[in-house]
Protein backbone atom coordinates (compact mmCIF):
# COMPACT_ATOMS: atom_id res chain seq x y z
CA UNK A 1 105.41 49.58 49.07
CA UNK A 2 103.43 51.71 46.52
CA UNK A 3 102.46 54.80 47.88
CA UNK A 4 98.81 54.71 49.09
CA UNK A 5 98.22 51.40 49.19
CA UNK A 6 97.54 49.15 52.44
CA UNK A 7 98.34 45.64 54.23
CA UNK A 8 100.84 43.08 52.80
CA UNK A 9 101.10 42.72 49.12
CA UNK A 10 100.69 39.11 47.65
CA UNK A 11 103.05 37.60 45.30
CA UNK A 12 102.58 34.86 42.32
CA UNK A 13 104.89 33.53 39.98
CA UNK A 14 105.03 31.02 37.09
CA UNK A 15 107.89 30.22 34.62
CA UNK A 16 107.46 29.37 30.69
CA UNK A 17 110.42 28.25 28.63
CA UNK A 18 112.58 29.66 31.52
CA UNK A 19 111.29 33.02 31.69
CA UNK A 20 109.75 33.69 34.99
CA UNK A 21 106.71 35.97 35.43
CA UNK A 22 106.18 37.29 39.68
CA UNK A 23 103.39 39.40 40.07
CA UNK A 24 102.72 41.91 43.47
CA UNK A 25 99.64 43.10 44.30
CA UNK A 26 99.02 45.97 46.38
CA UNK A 27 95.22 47.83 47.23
CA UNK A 28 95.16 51.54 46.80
CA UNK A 29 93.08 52.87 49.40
CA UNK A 30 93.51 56.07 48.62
CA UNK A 31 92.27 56.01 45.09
CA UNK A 32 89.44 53.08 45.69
CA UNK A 33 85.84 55.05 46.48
CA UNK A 34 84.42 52.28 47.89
CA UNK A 35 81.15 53.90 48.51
CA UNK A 36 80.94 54.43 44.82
CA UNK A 37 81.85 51.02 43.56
CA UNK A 38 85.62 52.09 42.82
CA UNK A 39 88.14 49.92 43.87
CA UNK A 40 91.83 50.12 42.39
CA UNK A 41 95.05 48.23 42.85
CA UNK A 42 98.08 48.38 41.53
CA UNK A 43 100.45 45.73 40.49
CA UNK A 44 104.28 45.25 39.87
CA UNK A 45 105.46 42.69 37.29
CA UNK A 46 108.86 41.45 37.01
CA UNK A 47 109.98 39.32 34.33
CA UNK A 48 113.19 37.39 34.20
CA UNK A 49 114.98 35.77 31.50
CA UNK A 50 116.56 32.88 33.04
CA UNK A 51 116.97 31.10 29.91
CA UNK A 52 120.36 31.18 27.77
CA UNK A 53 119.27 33.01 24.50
CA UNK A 54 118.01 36.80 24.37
CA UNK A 55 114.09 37.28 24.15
CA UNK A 56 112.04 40.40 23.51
CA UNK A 57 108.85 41.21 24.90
CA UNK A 58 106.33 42.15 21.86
CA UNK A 59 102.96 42.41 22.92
CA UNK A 60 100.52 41.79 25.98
CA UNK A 61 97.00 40.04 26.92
CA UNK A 62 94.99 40.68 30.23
CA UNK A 63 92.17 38.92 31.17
CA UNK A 64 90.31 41.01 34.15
CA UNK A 65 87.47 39.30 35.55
CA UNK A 66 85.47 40.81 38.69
CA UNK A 67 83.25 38.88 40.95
CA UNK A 68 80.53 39.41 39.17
CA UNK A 69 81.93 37.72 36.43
CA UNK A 70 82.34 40.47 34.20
CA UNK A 71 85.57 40.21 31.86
CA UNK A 72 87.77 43.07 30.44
CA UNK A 73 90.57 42.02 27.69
CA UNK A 74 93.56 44.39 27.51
CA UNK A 75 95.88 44.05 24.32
CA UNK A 76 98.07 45.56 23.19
CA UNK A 77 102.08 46.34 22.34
CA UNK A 78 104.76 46.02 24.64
CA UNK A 79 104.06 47.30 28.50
CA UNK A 80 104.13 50.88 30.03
CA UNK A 81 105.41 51.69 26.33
CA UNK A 82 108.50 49.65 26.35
CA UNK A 83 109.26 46.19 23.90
CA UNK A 84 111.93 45.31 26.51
CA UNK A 85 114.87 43.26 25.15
CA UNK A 86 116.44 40.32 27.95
CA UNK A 87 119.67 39.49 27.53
CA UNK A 88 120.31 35.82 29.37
CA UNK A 89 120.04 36.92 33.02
CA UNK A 90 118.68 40.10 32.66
CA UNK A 91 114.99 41.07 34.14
CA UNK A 92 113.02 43.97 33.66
CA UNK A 93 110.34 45.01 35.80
CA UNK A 94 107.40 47.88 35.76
CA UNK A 95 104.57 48.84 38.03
CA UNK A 96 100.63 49.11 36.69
CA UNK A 97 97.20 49.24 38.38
CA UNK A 98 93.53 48.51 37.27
CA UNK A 99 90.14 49.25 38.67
CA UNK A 100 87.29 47.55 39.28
CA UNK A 101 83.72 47.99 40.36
CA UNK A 102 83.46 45.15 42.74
CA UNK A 103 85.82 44.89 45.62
CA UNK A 104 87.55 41.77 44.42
CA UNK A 105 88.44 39.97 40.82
CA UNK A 106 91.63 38.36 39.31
CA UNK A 107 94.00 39.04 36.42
CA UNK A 108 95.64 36.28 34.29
CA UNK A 109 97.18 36.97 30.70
CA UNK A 110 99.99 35.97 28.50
CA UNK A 111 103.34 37.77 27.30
CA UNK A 112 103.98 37.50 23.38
CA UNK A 113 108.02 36.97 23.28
CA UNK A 114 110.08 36.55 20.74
CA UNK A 115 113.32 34.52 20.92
CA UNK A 116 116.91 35.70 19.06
CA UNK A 117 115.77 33.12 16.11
CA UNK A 118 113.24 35.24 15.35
CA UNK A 119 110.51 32.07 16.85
CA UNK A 120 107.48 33.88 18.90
CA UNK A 121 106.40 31.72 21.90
CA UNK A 122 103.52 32.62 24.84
CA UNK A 123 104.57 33.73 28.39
CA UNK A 124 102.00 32.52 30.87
CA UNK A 125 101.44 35.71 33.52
CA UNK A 126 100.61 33.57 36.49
CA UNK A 127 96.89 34.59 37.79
CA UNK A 128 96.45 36.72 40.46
CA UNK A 129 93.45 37.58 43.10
CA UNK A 130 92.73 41.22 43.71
CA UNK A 131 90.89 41.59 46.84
CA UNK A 132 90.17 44.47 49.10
CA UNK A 133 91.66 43.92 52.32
CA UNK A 134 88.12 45.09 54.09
CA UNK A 135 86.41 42.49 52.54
CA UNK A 136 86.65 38.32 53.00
CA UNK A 137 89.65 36.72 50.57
CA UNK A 138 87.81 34.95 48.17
CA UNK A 139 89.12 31.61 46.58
CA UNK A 140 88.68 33.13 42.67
């Protein structure tokens, strides 16, 4: 469990053109002020290659939405400064986090890959509910 955080994680998944996205969620009391409208969680993405040709992970897209409707878009290269290569098999995985000023929202995005032909193709990131575990689960 990441350090600081509380209750059971939550886990999604989806697969595109046999690379499989899971995504775990986890609350970080510790650094969430929810007095002040803080609230942060952290989540840890692993991404497996269970396709039988080598793929590279270019770039990213993140849509955050909170539930006030409010939308931040996150692009960029790679993630957590890495352009990870997959052989067939292989997986790598990494740990982020976000904020947000309400106590719940959801991420969704996309994974630009590239395949060993050089063809680029979308990775769906499957979306994922970030909730506060003091507050009702809301269906996002």
């Amino acid at each position: 469990m990441i350090e600081g955080s509380t209750g059971e994680s939550d886990v999604y998944a989806s697969t595109t053109q046999q690379i499989t996205v899971t995504v775990k969620t986890y609350y970080l009391d510790e650094q969430s002020e929810p007095d002040e409208g803080h609230y942060v969680w952290a989540y840890k993405v692993r991404i497996q290659n269970n396709g039988g040709e080598t793929v590279q992970l270019l770039a990213r897209n993140w849509r955050i939405i909170d539930s006030l409707g409010h939308i931040q878009e996150v692009q960029g290269e790679g993630v957590v400064g890495e352009q990870p290569v997959l052989e067939p098999g292989d997986f790598f995985e990494y740990t982020s986090g976000t904020p947000l000023g309400t106590p719940s929202g959801f991420m969704a995005g996309t994974y630009q890959m590239k395949a060993g032909d050089g063809k680029e193709f979308d990775v769906v990131i499957p979306a994922f509910s970030l909730d506060c575990p003091d507050e009702p689960r809301l269906v996002h």
